[in-house]
C-alpha atoms as a PDB file:
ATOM      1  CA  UNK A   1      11.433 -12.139 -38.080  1.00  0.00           C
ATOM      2  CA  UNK A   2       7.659 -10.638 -37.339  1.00  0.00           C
ATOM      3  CA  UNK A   3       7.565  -7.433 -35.859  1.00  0.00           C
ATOM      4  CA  UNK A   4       4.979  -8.568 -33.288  1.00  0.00           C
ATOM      5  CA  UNK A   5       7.560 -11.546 -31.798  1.00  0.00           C
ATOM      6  CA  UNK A   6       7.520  -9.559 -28.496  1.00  0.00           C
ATOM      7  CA  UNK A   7       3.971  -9.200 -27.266  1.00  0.00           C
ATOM      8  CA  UNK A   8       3.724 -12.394 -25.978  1.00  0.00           C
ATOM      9  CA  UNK A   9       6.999 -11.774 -23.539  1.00  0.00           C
ATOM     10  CA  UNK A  10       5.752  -8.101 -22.754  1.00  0.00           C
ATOM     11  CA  UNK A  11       2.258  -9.679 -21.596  1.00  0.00           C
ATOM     12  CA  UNK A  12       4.864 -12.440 -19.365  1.00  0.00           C
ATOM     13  CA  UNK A  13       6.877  -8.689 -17.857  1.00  0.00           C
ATOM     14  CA  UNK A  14       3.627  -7.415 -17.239  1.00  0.00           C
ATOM     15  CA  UNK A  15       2.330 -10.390 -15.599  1.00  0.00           C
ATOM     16  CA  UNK A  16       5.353 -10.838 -13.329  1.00  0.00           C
ATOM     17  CA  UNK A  17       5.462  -6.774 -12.255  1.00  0.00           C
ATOM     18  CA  UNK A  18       1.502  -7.407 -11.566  1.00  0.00           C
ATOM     19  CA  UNK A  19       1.962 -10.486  -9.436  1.00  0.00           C
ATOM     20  CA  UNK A  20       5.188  -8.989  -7.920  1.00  0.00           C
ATOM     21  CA  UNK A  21       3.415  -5.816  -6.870  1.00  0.00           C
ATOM     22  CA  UNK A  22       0.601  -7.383  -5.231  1.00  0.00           C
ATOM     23  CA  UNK A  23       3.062 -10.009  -3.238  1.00  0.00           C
ATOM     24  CA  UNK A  24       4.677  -7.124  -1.992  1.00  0.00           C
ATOM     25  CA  UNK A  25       1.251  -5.831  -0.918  1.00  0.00           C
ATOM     26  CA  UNK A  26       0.549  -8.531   1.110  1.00  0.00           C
ATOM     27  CA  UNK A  27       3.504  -8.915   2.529  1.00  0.00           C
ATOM     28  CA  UNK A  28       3.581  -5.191   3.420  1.00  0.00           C
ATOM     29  CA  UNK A  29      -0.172  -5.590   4.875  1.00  0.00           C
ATOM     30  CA  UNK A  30       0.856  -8.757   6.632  1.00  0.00           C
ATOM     31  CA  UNK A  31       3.843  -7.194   8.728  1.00  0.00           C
ATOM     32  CA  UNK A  32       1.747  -3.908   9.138  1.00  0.00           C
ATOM     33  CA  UNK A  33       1.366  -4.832  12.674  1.00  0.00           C
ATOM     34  CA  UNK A  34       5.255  -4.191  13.655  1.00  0.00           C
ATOM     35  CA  UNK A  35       5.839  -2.090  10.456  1.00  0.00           C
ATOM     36  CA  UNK A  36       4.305   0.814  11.679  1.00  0.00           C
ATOM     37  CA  UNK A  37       5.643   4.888  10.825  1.00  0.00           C
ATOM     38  CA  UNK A  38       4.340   7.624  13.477  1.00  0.00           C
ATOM     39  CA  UNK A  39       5.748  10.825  14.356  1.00  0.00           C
ATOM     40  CA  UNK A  40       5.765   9.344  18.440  1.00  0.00           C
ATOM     41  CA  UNK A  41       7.583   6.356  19.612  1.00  0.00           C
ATOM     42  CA  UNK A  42       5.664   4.462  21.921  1.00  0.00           C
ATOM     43  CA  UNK A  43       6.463   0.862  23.841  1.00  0.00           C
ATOM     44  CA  UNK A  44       4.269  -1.752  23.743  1.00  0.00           C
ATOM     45  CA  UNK A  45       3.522  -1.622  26.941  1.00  0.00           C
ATOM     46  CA  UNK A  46       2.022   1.800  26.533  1.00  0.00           C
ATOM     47  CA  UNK A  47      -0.060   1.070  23.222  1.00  0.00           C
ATOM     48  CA  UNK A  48      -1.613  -1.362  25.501  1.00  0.00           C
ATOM     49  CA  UNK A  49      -2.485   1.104  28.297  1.00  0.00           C
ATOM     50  CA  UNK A  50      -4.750   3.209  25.432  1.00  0.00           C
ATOM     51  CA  UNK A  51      -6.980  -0.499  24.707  1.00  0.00           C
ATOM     52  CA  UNK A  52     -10.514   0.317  24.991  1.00  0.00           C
ATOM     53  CA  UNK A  53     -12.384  -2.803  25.085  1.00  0.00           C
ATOM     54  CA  UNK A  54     -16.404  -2.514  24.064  1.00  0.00           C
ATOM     55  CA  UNK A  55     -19.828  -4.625  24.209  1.00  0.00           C
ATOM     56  CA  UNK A  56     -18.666  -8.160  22.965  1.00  0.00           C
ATOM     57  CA  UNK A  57     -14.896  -7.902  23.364  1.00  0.00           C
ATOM     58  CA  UNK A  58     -14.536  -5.503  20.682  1.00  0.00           C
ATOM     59  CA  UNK A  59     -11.483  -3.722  21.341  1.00  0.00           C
ATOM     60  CA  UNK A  60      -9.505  -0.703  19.643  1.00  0.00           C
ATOM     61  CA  UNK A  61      -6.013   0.676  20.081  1.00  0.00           C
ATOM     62  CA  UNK A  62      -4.659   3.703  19.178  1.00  0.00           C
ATOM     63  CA  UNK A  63      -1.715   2.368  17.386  1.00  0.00           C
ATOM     64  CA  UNK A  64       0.056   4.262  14.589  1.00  0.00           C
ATOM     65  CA  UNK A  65      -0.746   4.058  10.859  1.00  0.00           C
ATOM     66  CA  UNK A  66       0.695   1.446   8.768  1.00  0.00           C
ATOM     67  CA  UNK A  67       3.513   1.667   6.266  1.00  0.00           C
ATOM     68  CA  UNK A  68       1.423  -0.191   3.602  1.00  0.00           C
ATOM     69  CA  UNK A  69      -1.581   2.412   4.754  1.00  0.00           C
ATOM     70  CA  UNK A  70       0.706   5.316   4.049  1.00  0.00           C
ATOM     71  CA  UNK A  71       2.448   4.057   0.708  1.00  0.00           C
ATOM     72  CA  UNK A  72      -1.271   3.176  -1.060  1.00  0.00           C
ATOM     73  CA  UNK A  73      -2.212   6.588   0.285  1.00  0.00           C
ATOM     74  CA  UNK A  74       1.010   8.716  -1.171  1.00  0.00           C
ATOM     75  CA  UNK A  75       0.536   6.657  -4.526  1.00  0.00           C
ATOM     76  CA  UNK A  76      -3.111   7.136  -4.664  1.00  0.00           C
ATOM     77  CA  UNK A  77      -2.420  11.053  -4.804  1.00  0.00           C
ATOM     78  CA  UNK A  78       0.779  10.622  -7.309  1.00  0.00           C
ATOM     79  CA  UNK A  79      -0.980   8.664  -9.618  1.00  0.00           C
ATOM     80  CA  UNK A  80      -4.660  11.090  -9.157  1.00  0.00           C
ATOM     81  CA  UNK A  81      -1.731  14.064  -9.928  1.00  0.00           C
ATOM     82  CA  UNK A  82       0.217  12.453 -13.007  1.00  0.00           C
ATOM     83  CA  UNK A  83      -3.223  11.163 -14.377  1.00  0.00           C
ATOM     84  CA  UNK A  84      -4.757  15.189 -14.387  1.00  0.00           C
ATOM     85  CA  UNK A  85      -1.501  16.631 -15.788  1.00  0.00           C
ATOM     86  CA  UNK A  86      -0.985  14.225 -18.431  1.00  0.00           C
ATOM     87  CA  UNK A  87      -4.584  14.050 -19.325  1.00  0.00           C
ATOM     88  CA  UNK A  88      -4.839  17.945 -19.433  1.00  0.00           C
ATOM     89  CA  UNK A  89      -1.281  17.795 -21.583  1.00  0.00           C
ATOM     90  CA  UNK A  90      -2.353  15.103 -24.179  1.00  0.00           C
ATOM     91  CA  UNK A  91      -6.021  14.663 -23.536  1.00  0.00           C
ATOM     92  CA  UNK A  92      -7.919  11.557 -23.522  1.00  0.00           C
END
């Protein structure tokens, strides 16, 4: 048996957690209009009430942040955080 039988099935893993991540991306960025986290629960009727409409019909509600927002955010400092301490543990 070679001892390199595996890389080609740990590039196919790799591919499928890549691919899986991003679906889950979109999918998260897709429902980001009614997946929503804020501290203040608000109807619809009342995030409508704070539209202001500009030159053009733009428009911009003050609707809170989404969950994919917030999770690409909290991972973005996690990975800054890991990537300092293991750096300064191991160096580069």
């Amino acid at each position: 048996m070679p001892p390199y039988s595996w890389i080609g099935l740990e590039s196919v893993f790799w591919l499928l957690a890549g691919g899986g991540l991003v679906a889950v991306a979109i999918i998260m960025a897709r429902g980001s209009l009614y997946e929503s986290f804020s501290f203040r629960k608000r109807t619809d009727a009342q995030l409508e009430e704070e539209t202001h409409v500009f030159a053009d019909h733009v428009s911009e509600q003050n609707r809170p942040v989404p969950i994919f927002i917030w999770l690409v955010s909290i991972g973005y400092f996690i990975w800054a955080a890991a990537y300092v301490l293991h750096s300064g543990a191991f160096g580069l």
